[in-house]
Protein backbone atom coordinates (compact mmCIF):
# COMPACT_ATOMS: atom_id res chain seq x y z
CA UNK A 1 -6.50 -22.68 56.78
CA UNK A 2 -6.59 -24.54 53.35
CA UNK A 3 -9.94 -23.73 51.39
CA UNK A 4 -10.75 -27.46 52.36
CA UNK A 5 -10.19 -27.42 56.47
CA UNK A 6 -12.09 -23.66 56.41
CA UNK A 7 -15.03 -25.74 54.59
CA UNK A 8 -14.62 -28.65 57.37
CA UNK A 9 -14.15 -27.00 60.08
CA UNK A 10 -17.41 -25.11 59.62
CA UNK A 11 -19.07 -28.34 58.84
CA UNK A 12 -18.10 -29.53 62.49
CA UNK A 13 -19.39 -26.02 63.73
CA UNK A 14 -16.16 -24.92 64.67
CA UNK A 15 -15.83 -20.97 63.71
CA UNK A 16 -12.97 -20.15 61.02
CA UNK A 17 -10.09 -17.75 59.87
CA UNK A 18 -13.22 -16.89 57.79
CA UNK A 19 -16.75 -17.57 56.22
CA UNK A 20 -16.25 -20.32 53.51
CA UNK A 21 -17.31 -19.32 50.49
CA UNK A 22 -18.91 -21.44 47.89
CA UNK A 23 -19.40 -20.21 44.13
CA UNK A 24 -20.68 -23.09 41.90
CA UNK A 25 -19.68 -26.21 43.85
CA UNK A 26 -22.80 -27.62 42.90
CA UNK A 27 -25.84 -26.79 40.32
CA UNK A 28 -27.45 -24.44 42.89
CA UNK A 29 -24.80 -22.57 43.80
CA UNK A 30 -23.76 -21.52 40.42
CA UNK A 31 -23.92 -18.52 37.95
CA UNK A 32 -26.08 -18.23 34.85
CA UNK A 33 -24.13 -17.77 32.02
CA UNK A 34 -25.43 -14.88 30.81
CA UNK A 35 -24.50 -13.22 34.01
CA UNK A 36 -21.21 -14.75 33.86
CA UNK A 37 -20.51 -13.38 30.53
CA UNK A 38 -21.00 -9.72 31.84
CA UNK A 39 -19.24 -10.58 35.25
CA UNK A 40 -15.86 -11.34 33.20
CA UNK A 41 -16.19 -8.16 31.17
CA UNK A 42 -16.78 -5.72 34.02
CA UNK A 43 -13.53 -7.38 35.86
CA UNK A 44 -11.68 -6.56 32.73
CA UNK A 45 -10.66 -10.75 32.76
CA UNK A 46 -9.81 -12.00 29.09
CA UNK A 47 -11.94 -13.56 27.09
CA UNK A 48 -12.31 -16.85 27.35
CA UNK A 49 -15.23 -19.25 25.83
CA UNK A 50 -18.22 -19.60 28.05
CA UNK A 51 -18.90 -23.10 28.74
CA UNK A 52 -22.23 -24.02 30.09
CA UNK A 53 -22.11 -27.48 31.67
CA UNK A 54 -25.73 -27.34 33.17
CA UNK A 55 -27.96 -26.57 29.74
CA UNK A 56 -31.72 -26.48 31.41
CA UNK A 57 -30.54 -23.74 33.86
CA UNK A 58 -27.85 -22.62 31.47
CA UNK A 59 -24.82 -22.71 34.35
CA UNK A 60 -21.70 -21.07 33.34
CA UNK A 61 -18.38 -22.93 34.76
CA UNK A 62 -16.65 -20.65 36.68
CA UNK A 63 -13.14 -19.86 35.47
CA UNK A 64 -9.96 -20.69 37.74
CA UNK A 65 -8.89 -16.39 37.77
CA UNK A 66 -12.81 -15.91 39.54
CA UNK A 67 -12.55 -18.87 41.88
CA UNK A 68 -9.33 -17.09 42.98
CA UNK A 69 -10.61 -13.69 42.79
CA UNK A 70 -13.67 -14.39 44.81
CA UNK A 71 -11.02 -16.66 47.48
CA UNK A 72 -13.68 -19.84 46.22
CA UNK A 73 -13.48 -22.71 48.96
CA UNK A 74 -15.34 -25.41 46.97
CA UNK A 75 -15.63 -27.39 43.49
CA UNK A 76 -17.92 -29.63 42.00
CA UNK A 77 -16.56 -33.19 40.94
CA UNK A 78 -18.05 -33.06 37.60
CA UNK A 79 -14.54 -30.65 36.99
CA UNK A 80 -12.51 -33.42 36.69
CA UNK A 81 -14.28 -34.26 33.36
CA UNK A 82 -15.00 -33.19 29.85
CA UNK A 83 -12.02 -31.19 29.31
CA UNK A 84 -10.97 -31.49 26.00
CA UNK A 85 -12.53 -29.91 23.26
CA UNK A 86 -13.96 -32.56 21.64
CA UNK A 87 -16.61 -32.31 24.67
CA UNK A 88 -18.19 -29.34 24.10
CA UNK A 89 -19.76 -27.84 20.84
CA UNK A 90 -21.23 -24.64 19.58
CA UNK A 91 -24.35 -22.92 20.97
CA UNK A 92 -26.06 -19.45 21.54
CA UNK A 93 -27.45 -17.60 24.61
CA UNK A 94 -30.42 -16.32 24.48
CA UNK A 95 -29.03 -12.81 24.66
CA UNK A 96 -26.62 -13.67 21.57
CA UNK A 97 -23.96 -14.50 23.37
CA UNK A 98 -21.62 -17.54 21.63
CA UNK A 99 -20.76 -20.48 24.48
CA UNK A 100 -20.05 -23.94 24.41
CA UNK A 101 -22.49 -27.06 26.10
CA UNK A 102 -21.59 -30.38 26.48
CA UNK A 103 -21.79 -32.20 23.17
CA UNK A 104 -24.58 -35.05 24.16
CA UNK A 105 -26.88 -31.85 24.09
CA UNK A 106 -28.51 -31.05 21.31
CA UNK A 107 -30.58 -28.59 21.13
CA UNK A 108 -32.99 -28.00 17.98
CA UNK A 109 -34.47 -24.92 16.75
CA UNK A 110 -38.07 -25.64 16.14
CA UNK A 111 -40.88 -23.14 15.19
CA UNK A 112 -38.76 -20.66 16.20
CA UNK A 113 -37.79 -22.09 19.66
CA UNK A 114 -35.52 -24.43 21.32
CA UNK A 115 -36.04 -28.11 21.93
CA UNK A 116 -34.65 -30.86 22.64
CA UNK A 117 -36.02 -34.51 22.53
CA UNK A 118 -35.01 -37.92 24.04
CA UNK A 119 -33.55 -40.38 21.81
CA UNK A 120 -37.06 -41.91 21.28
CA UNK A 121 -38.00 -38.33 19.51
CA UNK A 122 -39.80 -37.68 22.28
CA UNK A 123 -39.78 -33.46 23.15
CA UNK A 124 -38.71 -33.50 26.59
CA UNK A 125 -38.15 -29.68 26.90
CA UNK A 126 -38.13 -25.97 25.10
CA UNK A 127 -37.06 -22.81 25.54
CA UNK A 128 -39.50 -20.16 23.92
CA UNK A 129 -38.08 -16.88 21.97
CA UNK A 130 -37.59 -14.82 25.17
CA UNK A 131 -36.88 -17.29 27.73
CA UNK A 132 -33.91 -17.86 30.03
CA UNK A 133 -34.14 -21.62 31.14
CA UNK A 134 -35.70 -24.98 29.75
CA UNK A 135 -38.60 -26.10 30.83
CA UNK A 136 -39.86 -29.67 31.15
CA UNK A 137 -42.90 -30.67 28.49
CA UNK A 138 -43.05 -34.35 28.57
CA UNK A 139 -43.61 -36.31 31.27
CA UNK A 140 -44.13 -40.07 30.73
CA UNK A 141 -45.83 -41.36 33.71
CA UNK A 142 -48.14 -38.92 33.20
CA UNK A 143 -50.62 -41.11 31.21
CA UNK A 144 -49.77 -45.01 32.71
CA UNK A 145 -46.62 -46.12 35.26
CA UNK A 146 -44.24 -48.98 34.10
CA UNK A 147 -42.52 -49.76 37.21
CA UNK A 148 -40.50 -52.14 35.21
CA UNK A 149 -38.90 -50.01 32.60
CA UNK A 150 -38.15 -46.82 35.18
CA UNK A 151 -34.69 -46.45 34.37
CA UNK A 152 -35.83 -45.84 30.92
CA UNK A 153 -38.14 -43.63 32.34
CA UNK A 154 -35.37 -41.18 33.52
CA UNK A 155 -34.27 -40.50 29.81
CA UNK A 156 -37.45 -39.82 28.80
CA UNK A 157 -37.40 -36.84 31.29
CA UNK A 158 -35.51 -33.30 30.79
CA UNK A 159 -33.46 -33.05 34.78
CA UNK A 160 -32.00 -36.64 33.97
CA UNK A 161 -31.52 -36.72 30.33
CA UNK A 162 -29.86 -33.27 29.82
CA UNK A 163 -26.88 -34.15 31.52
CA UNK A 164 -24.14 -32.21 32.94
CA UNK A 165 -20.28 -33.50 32.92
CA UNK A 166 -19.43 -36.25 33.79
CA UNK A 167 -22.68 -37.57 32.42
CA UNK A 168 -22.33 -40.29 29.36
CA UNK A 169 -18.34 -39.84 29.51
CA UNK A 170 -19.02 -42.20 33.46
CA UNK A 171 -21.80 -44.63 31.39
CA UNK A 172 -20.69 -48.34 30.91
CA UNK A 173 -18.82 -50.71 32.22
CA UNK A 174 -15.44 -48.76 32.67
CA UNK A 175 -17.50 -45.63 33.91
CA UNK A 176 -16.46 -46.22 37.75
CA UNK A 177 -12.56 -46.97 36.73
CA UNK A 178 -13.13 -43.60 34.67
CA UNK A 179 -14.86 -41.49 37.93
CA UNK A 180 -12.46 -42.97 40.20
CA UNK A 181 -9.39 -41.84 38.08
CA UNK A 182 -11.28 -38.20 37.63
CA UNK A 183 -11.68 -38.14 41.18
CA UNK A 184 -8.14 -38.62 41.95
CA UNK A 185 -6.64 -36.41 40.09
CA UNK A 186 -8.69 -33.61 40.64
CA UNK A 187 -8.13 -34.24 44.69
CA UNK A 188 -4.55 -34.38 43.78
CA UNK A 189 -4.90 -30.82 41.77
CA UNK A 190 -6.55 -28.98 44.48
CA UNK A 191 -7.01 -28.13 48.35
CA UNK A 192 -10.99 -26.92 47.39
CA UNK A 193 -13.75 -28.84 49.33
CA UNK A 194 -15.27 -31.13 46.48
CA UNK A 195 -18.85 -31.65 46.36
CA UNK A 196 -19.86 -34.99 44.71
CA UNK A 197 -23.23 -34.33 42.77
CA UNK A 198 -24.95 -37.30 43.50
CA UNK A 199 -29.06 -36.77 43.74
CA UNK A 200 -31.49 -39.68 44.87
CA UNK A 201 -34.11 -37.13 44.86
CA UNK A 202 -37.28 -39.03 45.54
CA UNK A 203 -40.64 -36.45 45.62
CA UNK A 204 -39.09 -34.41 42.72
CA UNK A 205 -38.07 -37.57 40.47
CA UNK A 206 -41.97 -38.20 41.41
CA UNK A 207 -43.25 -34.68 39.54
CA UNK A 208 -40.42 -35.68 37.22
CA UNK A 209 -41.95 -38.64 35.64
CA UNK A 210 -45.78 -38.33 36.84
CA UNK A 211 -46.17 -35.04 36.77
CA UNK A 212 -46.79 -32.61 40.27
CA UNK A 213 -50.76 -32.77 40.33
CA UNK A 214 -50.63 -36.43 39.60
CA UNK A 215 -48.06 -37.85 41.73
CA UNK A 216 -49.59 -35.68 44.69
CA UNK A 217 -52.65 -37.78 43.89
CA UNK A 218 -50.52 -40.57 43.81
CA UNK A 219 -49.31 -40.04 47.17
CA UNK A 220 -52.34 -39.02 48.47
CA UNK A 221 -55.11 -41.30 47.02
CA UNK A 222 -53.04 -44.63 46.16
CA UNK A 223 -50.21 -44.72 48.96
CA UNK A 224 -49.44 -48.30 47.87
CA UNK A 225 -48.63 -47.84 44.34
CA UNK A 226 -46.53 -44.41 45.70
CA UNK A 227 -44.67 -46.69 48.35
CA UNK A 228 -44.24 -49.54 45.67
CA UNK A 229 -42.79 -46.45 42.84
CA UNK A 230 -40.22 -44.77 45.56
CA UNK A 231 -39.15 -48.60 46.99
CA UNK A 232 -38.30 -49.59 43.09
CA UNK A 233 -36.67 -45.31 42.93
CA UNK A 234 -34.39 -45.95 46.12
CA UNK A 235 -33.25 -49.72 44.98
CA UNK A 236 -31.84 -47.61 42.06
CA UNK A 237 -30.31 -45.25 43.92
CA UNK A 238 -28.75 -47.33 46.73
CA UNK A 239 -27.22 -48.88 43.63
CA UNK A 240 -26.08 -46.23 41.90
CA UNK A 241 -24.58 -44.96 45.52
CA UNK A 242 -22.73 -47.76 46.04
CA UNK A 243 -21.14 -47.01 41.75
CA UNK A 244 -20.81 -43.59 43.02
CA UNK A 245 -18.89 -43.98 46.39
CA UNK A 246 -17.12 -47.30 45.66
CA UNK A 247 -15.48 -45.25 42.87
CA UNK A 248 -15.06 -41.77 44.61
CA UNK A 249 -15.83 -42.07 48.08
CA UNK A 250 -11.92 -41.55 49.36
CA UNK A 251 -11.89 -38.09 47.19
CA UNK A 252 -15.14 -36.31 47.65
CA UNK A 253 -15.98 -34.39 50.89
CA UNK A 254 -19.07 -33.77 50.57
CA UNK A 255 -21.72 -35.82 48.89
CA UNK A 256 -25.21 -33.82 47.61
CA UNK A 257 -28.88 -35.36 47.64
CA UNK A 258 -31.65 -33.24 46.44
CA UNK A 259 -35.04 -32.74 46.57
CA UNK A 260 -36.83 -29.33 46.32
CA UNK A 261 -39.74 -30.23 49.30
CA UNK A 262 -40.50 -26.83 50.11
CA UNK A 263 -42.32 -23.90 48.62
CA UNK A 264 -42.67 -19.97 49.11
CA UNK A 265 -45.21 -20.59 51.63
CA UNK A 266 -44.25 -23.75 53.30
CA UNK A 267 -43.49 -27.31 52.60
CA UNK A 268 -44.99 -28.76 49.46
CA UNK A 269 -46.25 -32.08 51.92
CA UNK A 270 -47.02 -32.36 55.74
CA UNK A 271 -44.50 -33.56 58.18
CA UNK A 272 -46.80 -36.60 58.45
CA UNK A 273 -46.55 -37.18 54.66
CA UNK A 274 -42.61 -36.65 54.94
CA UNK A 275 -42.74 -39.43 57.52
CA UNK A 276 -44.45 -41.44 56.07
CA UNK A 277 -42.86 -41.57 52.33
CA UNK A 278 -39.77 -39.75 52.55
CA UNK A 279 -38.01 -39.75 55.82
CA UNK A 280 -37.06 -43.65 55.93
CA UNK A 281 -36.04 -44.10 52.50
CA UNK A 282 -33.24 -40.83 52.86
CA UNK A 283 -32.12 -42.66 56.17
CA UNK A 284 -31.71 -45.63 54.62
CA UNK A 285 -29.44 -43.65 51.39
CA UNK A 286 -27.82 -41.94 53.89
CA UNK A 287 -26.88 -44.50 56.74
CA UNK A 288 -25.43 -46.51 53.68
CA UNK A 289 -23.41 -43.05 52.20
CA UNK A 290 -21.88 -43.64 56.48
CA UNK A 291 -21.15 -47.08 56.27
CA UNK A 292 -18.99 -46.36 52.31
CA UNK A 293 -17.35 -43.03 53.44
CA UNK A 294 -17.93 -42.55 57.01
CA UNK A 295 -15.89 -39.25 56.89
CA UNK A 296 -18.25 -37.61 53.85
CA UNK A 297 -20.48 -34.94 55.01
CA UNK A 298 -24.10 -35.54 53.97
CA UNK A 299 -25.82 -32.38 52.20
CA UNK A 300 -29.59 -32.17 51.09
CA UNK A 301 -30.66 -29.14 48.23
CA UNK A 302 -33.86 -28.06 49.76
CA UNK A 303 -35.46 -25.69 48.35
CA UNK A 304 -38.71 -23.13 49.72
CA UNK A 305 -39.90 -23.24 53.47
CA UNK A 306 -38.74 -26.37 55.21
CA UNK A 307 -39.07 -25.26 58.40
CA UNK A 308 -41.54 -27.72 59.58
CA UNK A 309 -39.74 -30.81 57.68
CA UNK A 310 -36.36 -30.00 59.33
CA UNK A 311 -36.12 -31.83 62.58
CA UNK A 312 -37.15 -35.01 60.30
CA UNK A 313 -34.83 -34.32 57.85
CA UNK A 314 -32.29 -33.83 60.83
CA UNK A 315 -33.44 -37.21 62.06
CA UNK A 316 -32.70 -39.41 58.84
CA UNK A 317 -29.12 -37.85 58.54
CA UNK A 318 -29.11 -34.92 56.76
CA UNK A 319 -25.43 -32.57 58.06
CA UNK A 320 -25.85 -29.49 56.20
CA UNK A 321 -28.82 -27.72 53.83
CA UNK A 322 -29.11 -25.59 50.53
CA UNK A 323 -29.61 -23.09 49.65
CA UNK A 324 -31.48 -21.82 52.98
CA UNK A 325 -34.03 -20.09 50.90
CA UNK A 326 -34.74 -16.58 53.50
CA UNK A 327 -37.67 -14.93 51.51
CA UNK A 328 -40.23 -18.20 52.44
CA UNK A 329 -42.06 -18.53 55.39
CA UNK A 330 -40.79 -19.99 58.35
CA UNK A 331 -37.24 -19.66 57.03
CA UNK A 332 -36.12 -16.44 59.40
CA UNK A 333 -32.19 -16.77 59.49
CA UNK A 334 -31.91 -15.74 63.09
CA UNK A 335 -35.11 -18.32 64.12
CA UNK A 336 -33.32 -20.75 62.18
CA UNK A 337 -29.41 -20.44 63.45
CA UNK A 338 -31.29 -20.48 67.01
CA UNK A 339 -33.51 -23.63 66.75
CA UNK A 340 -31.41 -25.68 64.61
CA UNK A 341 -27.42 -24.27 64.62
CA UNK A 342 -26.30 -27.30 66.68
CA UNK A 343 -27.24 -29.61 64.53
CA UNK A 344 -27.10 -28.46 60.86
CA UNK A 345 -24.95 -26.70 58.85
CA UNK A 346 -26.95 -23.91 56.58
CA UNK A 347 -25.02 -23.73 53.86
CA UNK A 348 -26.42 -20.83 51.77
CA UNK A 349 -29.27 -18.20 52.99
CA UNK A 350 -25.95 -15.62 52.02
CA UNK A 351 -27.85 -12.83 49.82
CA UNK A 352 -31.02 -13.19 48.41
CA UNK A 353 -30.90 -13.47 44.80
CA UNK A 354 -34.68 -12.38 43.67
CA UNK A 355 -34.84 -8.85 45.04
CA UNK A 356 -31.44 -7.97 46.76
CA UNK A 357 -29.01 -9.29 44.18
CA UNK A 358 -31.17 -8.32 40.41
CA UNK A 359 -32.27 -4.99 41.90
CA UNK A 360 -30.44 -3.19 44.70
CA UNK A 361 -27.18 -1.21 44.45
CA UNK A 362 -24.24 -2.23 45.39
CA UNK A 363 -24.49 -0.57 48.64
CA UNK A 364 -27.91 -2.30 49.54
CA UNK A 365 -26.42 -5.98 48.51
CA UNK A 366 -23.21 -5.28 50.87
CA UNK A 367 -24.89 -4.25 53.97
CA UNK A 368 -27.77 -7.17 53.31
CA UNK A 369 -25.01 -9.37 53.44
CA UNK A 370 -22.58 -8.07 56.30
CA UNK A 371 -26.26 -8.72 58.88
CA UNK A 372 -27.06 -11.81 57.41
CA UNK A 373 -23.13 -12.73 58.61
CA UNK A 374 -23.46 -11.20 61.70
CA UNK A 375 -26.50 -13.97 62.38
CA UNK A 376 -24.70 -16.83 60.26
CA UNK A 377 -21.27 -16.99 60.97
CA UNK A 378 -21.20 -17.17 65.02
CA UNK A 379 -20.39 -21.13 66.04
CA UNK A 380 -19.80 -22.26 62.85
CA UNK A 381 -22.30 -24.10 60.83
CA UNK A 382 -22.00 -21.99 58.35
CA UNK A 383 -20.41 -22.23 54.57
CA UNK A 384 -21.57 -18.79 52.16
CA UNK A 385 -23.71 -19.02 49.16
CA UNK A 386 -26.38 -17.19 47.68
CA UNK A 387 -29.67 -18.32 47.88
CA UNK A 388 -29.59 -20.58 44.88
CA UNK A 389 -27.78 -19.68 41.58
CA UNK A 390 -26.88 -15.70 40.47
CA UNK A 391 -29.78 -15.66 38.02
CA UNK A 392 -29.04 -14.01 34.44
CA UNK A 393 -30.29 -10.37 35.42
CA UNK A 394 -28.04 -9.90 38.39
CA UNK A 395 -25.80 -6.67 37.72
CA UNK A 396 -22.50 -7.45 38.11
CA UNK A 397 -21.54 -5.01 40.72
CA UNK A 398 -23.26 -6.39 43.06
CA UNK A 399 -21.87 -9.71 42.60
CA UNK A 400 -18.62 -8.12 43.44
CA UNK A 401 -20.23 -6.28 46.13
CA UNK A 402 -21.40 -9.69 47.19
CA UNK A 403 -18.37 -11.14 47.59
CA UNK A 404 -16.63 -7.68 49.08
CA UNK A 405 -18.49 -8.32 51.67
CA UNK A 406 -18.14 -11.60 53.04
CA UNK A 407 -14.34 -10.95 52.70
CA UNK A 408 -14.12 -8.04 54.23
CA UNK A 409 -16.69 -9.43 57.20
């Protein structure tokens, strides 16, 4: 099988040659790049500059010798741009390491930190001395709504103004000519799956611009003004689907939604709340994603304990979910592949990153893996990742020992 009909045959639950594996196909199945750094060094691979495409996580793109080491079956869209050099510009790690980010991010050193503000000279994030990731320090519903200026709103917030590729290369009037011709040629480069990044989150673009604690309030105490906010969200987001799809659609596979609705302990909102706010807005996105590109498979990032909110989710259209998050509750793989492996492709739930991966041997991480198969693979349904990106402390022996094992399963 091509690394495409092993990734679409397990889609349509049939069972393949072998497990599809997906490293970096999309910005939660990636590879901090820190991690990535050491991983290229311990496989004795040559040197080659570290480009981080995703700056808030810090996301390493994954080099064409690893995708083939590792027998990759997927790639992200966002490949096919920002590949000259003029993209990219100078940066450093946090361990010291030199890399490369996209050059429409610039980071400042401030009080001896990292920040980086909106065009307004607003601070919209910062990275302390010490600390891995951006995090989010400006939120600007937080004080008053303006309904009527919320595209604004999104660059005034760090997930949608730190941009990874294609971001500003796609703005303007010839951005869908520009997507479409990306997309093409990188369909006509490869037989990998490709995952078209696309969003439409709706509760996290809430705690985006409100803030969590307010816009649960929101939700909670003034469900008008929240069903007025996520109607204006999704008009903006069935447009920008039918940009995205009118210019792609024919060269994606798979097109990715996200919204993180879960938590360690369960769902961050009752099913009734789901129902209510949530449920018939993704139908709508993703009955219209049907009626552009009936053959694209429909993918929701989902992060935490979603147990309870799947058979709604299932309802409004959602085909596969990410990243399967095992250590929450209600997310047992075997109670999970049971209840709800007919209908939904778990695409993830592979190795968990925050225990297994950063601190067990090699050993540990290979036979963690080999039962979690033994539960996944049977029927199909099933495409490998780890449970969300290999975070900056993961050893990298046991990402080989990762990947050892799903090929050798």
């Amino acid at each position: 099988m091509t690394s495409r009909e092993r990734v679409l045959a397990a889609l349509h639950h049939q069972e393949t040659d072998r497990v599809p594996i997906d490293l970096s196909g999309h910005r939660s199945s990636g590879i901090a790049a820190i991690a990535y750094a050491q991983l290229r060094q311990y496989l004795g691979l040559p040197r080659r500059p570290i480009r981080v495409y995703d700056a808030v996580q810090q996301l390493a793109i994954v080099d064409e010798d690893v995708l083939q080491l590792f027998h990759v079956d997927t790639i992200e869209l966002g490949r096919a741009f920002a590949l000259e050099d003029r993209h990219w510009h100078e940066w450093t790690l946090p361990d010291g390491t030199p890399c490369l980010i996209p050059i429409w991010v610039q980071p400042q050193k401030e009080n001896g930190e990292w920040v980086v503000r909106s065009a307004r000279g607003n601070l919209l994030a910062r990275m302390p001395e010490g600390c891995l990731y951006f995090e989010q320090v400006h939120y600007p519903f937080a004080e008053a709504d303006d309904l009527d200026h919320l595209p604004e709103a999104f660059e005034e917030s760090m997930w949608m103004a730190m941009k990874s590729p294609p971001g500003p290369l796609v703005a303007g009037p010839d951005g869908p000519q520009i997507l479409a011709e990306g997309a093409r040629r990188l369909r006509q480069q490869t037989d990998r799956a490709i995952i078209g990044l696309f969003g439409g989150n709706l509760l996290e673009t809430g705690q985006f611009l409100y803030r969590n604690d307010i816009f649960f309030l929101l939700l909670a105490g003034q469900p008008q003004r929240a069903h007025e906010f996520l109607d204006r969200l999704v008009a903006l987001h069935l447009a920008n689907l039918e940009r995205f799809l009118g210019a792609v659609g024919e060269c994606i596979d798979i097109i990715l939604f996200g919204d993180d609705l879960g938590m360690q302990r369960g769902p961050q909102i009752s099913p009734a709340m789901y129902r209510e706010f949530f449920q018939p807005r993704q139908r709508l996105m993703w009955r219209r994603v049907k009626e552009l590109a009936p053959h694209v498979r429909i993918m929701l990032h989902c992060c935490g304990g979603v147990r309870e909110l799947l058979p709604g989710l299932i309802e409004a259209g959602m085909e596969a979910i990410n990243p399967v998050q095992i250590s929450c509750r209600g997310m047992d793989p075997a109670e999970l592949k049971r209840d709800f492996g007919p209908r939904l492709t778990f695409w993830g739930g592979g190795c968990d990153t925050r225990e297994i991966m950063a601190h067990g041997s090699p050993a540990q991480v290979k036979d963690h893996v080999r039962r979690l198969l033994d539960i996944w693979r049977p029927g199909g349904g099933y495409v490998f990742q780890q449970v969300h990106n290999i975070l900056a402390d993961v050893p990298p022996q046991n990402i080989v020992a990762m990947y050892e094992a799903v090929l050798q399963s």
